[in-house]
Protein backbone atom coordinates (compact mmCIF):
# COMPACT_ATOMS: atom_id res chain seq x y z
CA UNK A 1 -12.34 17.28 18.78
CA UNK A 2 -12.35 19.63 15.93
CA UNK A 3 -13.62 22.65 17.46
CA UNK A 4 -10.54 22.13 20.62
CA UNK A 5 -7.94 22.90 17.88
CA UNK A 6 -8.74 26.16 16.41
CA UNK A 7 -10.34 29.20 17.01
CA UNK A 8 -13.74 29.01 15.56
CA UNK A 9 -14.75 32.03 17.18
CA UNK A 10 -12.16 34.38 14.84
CA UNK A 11 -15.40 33.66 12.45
CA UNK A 12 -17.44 35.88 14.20
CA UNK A 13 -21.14 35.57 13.63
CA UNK A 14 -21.37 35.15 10.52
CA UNK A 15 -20.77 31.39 10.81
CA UNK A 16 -22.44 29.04 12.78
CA UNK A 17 -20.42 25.69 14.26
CA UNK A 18 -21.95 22.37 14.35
CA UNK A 19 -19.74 19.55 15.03
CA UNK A 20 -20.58 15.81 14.55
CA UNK A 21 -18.52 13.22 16.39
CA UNK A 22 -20.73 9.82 15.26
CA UNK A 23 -20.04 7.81 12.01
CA UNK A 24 -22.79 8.27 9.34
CA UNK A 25 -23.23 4.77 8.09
CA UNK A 26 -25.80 5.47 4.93
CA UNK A 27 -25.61 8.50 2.25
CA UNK A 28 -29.24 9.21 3.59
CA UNK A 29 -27.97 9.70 7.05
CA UNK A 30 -25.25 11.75 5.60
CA UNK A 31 -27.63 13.71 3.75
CA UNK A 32 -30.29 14.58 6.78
CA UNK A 33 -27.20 15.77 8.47
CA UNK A 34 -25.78 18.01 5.98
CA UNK A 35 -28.56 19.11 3.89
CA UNK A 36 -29.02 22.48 6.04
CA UNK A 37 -25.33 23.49 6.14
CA UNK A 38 -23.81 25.99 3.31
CA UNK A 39 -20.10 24.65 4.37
CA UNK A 40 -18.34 21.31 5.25
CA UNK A 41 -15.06 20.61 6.99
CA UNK A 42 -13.97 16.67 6.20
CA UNK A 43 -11.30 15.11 8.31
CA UNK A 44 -8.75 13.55 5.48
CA UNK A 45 -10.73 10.69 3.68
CA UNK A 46 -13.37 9.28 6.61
CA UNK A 47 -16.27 9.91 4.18
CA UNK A 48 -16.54 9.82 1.23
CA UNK A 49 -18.38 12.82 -1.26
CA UNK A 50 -19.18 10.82 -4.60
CA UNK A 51 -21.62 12.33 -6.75
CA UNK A 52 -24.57 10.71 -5.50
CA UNK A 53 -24.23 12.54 -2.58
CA UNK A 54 -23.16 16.17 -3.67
CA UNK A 55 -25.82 16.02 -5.81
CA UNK A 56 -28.18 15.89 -2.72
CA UNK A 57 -26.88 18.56 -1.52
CA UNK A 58 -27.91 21.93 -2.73
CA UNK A 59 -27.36 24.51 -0.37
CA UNK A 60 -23.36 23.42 0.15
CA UNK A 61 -21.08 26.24 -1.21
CA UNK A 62 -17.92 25.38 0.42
CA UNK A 63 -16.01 21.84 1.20
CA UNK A 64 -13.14 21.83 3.02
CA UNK A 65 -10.85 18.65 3.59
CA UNK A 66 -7.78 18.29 5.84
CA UNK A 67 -4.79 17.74 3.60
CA UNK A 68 -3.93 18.51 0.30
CA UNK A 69 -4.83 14.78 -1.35
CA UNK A 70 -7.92 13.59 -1.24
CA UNK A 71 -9.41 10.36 -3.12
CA UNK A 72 -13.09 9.77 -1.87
CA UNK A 73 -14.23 13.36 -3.15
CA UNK A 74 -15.95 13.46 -6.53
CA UNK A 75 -14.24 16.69 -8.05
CA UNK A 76 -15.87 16.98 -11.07
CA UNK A 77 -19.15 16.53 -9.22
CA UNK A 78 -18.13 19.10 -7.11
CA UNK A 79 -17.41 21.34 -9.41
CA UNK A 80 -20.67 20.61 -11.35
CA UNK A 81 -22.89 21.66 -8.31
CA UNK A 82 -20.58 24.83 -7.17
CA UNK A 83 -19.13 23.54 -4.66
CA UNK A 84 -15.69 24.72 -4.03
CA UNK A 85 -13.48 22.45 -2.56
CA UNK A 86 -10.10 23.21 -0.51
CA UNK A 87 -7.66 21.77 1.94
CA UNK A 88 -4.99 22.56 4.39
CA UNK A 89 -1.44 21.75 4.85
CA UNK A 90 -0.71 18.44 6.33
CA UNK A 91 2.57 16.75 8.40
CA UNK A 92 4.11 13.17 7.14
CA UNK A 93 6.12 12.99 10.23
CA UNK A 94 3.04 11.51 12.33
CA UNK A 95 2.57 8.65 10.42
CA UNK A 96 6.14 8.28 10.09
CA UNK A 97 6.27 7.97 13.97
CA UNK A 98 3.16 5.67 14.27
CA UNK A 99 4.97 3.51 11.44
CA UNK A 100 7.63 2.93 13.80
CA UNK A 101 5.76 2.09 16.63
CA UNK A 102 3.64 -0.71 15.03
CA UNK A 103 6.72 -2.08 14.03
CA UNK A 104 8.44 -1.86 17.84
CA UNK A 105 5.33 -2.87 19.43
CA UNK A 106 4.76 -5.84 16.81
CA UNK A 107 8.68 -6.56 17.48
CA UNK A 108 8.58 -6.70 21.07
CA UNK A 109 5.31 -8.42 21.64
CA UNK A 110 4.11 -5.18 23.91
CA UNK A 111 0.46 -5.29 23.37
CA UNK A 112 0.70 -8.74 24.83
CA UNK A 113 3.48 -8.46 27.42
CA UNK A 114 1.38 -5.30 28.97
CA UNK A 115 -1.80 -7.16 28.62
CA UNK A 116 -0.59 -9.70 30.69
CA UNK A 117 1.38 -7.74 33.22
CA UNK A 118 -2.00 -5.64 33.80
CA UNK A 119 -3.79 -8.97 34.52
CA UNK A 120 -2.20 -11.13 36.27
CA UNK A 121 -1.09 -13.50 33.35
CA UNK A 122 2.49 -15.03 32.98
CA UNK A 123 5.27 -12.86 33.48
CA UNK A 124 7.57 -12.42 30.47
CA UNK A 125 6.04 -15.11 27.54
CA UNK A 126 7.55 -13.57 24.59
CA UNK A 127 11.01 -13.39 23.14
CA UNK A 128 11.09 -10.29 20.92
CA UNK A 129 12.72 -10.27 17.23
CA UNK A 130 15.99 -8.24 17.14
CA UNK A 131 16.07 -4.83 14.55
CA UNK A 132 19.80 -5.00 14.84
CA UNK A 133 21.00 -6.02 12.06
CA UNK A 134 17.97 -7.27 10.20
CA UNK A 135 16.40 -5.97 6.96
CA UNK A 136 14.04 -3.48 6.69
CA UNK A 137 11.85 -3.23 2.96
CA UNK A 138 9.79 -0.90 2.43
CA UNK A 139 7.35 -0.49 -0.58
CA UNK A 140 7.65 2.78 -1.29
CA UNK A 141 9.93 5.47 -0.90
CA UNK A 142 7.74 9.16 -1.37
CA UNK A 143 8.58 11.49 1.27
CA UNK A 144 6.76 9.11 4.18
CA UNK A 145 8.90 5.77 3.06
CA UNK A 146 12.10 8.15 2.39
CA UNK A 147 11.49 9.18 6.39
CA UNK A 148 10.86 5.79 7.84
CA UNK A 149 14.15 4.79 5.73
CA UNK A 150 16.01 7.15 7.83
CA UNK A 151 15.34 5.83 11.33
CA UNK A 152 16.27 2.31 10.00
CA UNK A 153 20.01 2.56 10.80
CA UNK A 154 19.29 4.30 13.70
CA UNK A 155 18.74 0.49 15.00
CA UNK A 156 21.43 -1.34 13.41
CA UNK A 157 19.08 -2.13 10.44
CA UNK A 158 20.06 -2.60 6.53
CA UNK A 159 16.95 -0.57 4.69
CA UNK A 160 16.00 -1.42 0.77
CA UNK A 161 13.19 -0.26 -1.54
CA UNK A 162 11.30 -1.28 -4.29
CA UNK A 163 8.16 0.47 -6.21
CA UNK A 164 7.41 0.65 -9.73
CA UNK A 165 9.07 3.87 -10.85
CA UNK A 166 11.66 4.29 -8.02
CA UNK A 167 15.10 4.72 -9.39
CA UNK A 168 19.31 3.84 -8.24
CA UNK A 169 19.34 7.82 -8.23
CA UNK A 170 16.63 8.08 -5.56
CA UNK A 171 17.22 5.16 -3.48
CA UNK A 172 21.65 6.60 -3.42
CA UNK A 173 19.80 10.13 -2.39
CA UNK A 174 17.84 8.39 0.74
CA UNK A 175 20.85 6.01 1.20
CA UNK A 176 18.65 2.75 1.08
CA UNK A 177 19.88 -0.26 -1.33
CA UNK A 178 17.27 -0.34 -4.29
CA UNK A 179 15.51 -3.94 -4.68
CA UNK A 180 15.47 -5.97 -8.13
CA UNK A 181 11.93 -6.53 -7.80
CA UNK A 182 9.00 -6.18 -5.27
CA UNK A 183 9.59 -10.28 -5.22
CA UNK A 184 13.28 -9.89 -3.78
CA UNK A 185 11.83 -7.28 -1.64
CA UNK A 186 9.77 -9.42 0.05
CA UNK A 187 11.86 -12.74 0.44
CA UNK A 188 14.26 -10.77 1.98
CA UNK A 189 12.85 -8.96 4.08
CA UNK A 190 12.34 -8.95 8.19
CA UNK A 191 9.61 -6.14 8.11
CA UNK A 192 7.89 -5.26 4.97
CA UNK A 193 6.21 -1.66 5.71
CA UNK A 194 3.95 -0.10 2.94
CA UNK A 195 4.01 3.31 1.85
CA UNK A 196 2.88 3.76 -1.70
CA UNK A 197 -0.16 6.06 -2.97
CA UNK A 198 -3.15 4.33 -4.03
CA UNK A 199 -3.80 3.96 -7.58
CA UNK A 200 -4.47 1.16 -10.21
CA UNK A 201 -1.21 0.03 -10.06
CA UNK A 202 -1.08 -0.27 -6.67
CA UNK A 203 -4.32 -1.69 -6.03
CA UNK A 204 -3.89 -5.34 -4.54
CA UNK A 205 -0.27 -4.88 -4.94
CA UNK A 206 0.16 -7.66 -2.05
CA UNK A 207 -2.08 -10.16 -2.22
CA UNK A 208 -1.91 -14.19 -0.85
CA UNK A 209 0.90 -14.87 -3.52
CA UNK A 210 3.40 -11.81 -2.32
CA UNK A 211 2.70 -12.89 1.50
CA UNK A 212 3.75 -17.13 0.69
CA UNK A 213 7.13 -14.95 -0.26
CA UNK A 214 8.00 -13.42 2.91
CA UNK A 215 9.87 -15.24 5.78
CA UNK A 216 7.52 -17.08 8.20
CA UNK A 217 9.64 -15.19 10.62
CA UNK A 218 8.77 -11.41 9.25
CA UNK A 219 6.21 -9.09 9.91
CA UNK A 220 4.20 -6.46 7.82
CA UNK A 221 3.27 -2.91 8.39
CA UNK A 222 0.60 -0.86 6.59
CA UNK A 223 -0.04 2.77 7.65
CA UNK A 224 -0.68 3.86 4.02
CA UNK A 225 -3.71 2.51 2.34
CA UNK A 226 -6.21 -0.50 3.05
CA UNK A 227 -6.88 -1.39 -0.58
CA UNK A 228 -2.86 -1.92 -1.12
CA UNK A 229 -2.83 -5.23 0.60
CA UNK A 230 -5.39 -8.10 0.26
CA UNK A 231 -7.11 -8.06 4.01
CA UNK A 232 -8.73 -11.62 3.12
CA UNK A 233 -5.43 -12.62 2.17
CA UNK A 234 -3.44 -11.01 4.88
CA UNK A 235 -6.12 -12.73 7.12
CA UNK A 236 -5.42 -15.92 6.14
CA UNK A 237 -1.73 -15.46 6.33
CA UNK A 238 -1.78 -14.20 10.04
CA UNK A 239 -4.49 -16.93 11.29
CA UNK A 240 -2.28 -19.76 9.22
CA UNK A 241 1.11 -18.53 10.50
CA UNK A 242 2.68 -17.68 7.49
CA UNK A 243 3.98 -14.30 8.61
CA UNK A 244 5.13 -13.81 12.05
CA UNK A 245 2.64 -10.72 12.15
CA UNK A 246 1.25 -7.60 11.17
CA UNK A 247 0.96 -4.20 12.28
CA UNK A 248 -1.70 -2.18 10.52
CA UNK A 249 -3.28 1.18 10.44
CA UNK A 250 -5.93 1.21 7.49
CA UNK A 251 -8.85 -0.83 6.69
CA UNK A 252 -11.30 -1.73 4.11
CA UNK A 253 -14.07 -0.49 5.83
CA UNK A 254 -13.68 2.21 8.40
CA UNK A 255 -15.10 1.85 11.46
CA UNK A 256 -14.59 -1.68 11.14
CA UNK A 257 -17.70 -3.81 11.83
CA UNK A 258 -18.11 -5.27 15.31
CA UNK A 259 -18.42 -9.26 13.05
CA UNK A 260 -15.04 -8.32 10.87
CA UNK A 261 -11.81 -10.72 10.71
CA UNK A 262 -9.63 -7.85 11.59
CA UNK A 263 -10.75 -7.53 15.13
CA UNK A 264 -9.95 -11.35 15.83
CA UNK A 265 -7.44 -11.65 14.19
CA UNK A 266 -4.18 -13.30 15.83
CA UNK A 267 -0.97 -11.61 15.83
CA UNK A 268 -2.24 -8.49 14.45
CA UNK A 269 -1.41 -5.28 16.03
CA UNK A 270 -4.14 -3.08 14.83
CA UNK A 271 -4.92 0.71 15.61
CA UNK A 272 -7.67 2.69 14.38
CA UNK A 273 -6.33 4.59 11.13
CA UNK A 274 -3.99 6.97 13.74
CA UNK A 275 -1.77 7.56 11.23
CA UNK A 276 -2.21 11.62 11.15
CA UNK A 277 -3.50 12.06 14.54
CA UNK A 278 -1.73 14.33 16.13
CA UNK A 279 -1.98 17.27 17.97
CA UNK A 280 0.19 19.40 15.75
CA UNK A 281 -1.54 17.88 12.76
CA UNK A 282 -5.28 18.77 14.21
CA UNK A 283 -4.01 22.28 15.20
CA UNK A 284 -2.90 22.85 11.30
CA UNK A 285 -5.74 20.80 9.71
CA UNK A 286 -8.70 22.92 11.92
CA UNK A 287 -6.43 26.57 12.20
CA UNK A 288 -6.34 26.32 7.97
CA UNK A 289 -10.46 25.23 7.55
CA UNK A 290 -10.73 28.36 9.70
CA UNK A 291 -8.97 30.54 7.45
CA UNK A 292 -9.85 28.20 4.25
CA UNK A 293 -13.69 29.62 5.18
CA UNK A 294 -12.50 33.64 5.96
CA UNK A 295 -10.92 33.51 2.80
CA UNK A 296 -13.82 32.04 0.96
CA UNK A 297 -15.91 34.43 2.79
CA UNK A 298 -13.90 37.68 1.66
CA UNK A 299 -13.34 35.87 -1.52
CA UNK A 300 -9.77 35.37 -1.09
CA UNK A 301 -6.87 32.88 -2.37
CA UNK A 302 -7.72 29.86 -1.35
CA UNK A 303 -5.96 26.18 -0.86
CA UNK A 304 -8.59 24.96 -3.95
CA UNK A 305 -8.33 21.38 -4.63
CA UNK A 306 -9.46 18.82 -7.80
């Protein structure tokens, strides 16, 4: 899809355009398919550059990556082997709107009510959970969390956060009700959606302990990273009926395995890490590697990352 969503041709001849629309499942398929190309464009964090794998690759001058944050690329490595590494600018308001529609579609039971309607199967078998006047919590409150907070009242809903550092002061500037503790978060919440940056800290964050907390009746959303919530433990909490369900966006392994839990899962509303996918966001992400590689090329200012 890459080359639909920018004009590649603005290179002129002096690059050549090979796109590749299958997963690479090893580092030595990786490196068979990249060893011959001088420059790399990465969609966000699909694959990963660790050292291992820069180092097998002499010839590459230029990465670029879509956004301006990226964890799975080695910088130092980078660095160490010349490779220059940059990125592009990148929207939060698509995964703020997928966000939302996990949660509606896990609310309303849609996936299920259409897939029966399509098939012949019973007409109406769900009875959806209300947003009016229910609490939303949300883990989280960076400029993604701050915009889901917004829509909350929108429905009638009472929005509160919680993280580690978040403060009265920011929580009065989104207008959300700060939470004593990621604990009272969670017991008293209706939908728990996750929007926190990876890091140690956050790093198993919700595991089988914080899920026995929340309301049999409540549901989870994660559009932010995998690694955040404990998928064994989440797994056991959907298939066990603690939670009511889950909507979620990220996985520990991307494309998931044909064999993993996720895919059978029972009240899980899963999508395949659409959180940024959007047309506005592919126009920016490929328009910007376009110019990311003319500047590079006239050795220009460039977005450099790491």
């Amino acid at each position: 899809m890459a080359t639909a969503f920018a004009d590649w041709s603005s290179l002129g001849g002096e690059v050549e355009v090979v796109s590749f629309t299958e997963h690479f499942r090893t580092e030595d398929e990786l490196v068979a398919a990249l060893a011959g190309f001088d420059c790399v464009v990465t969609l966000r964090e699909r694959v990963p550059f660790p050292a291992s794998l820069l180092d097998r690759l002499p010839r590459l001058r230029l990465l670029v990556a879509s956004g301006m944050r990226n964890s799975v690329i080695d910088y130092a490595a980078a660095r160490a082997n010349g490779v220059t590494v940059c990125g592009t600018a990148s929207s939060s308001t698509p995964p703020v709107e997928l966000t939302w529609a996990l949660l509606l579609g896990l609310a309303r039971g849609l996936v299920e009510e259409s897939t029966a309607l399509r098939s012949g199967g019973p007409w109406q078998s769900t009875v959806g959970a209300d947003l009016h006047g229910r609490r939303l919590g949300l883990l989280g409150l960076g400029k993604i969390g701050a915009l889901v907070a917004r829509v909350g009242p929108a429905f009638g809903m009472e929005v509160s956060a919680w993280s580690q550092n978040l403060t009265v002061e920011r929580t009065e500037e989104v207008g959300v009700r700060l939470a004593s503790s990621k604990e009272e978060l969670l017991a008293g919440s209706d939908f728990v959606s996750v929007h926190l940056a990876l890091g140690d800290r956050t790093r198993g964050l919700i595991g089988a302990a914080e899920l026995a907390l929340m309301k049999p009746t409540a549901y989870l959303v994660n559009t932010s990273r995998a690694a955040i919530v404990d998928q064994d433990a989440l797994v056991t909490a959907l298939r066990e009926g603690r939670i009511a369900g889950a909507g979620v966006d990220v996985f520990d392994v991307e494309p998931l395995p044909a064999d993993h839990p996720m895919r059978t899962a029972p009240r899980l509303l899963a999508t395949p890490h659409l959180g940024y996918v959007s047309r506005a966001n592919y126009e920016r992400y490929y328009g910007q590697a376009v110019d990311g590689i003319r500047a590079y090329l006239e050795g220009s200012p460039m977005r450099v990352l790491g």
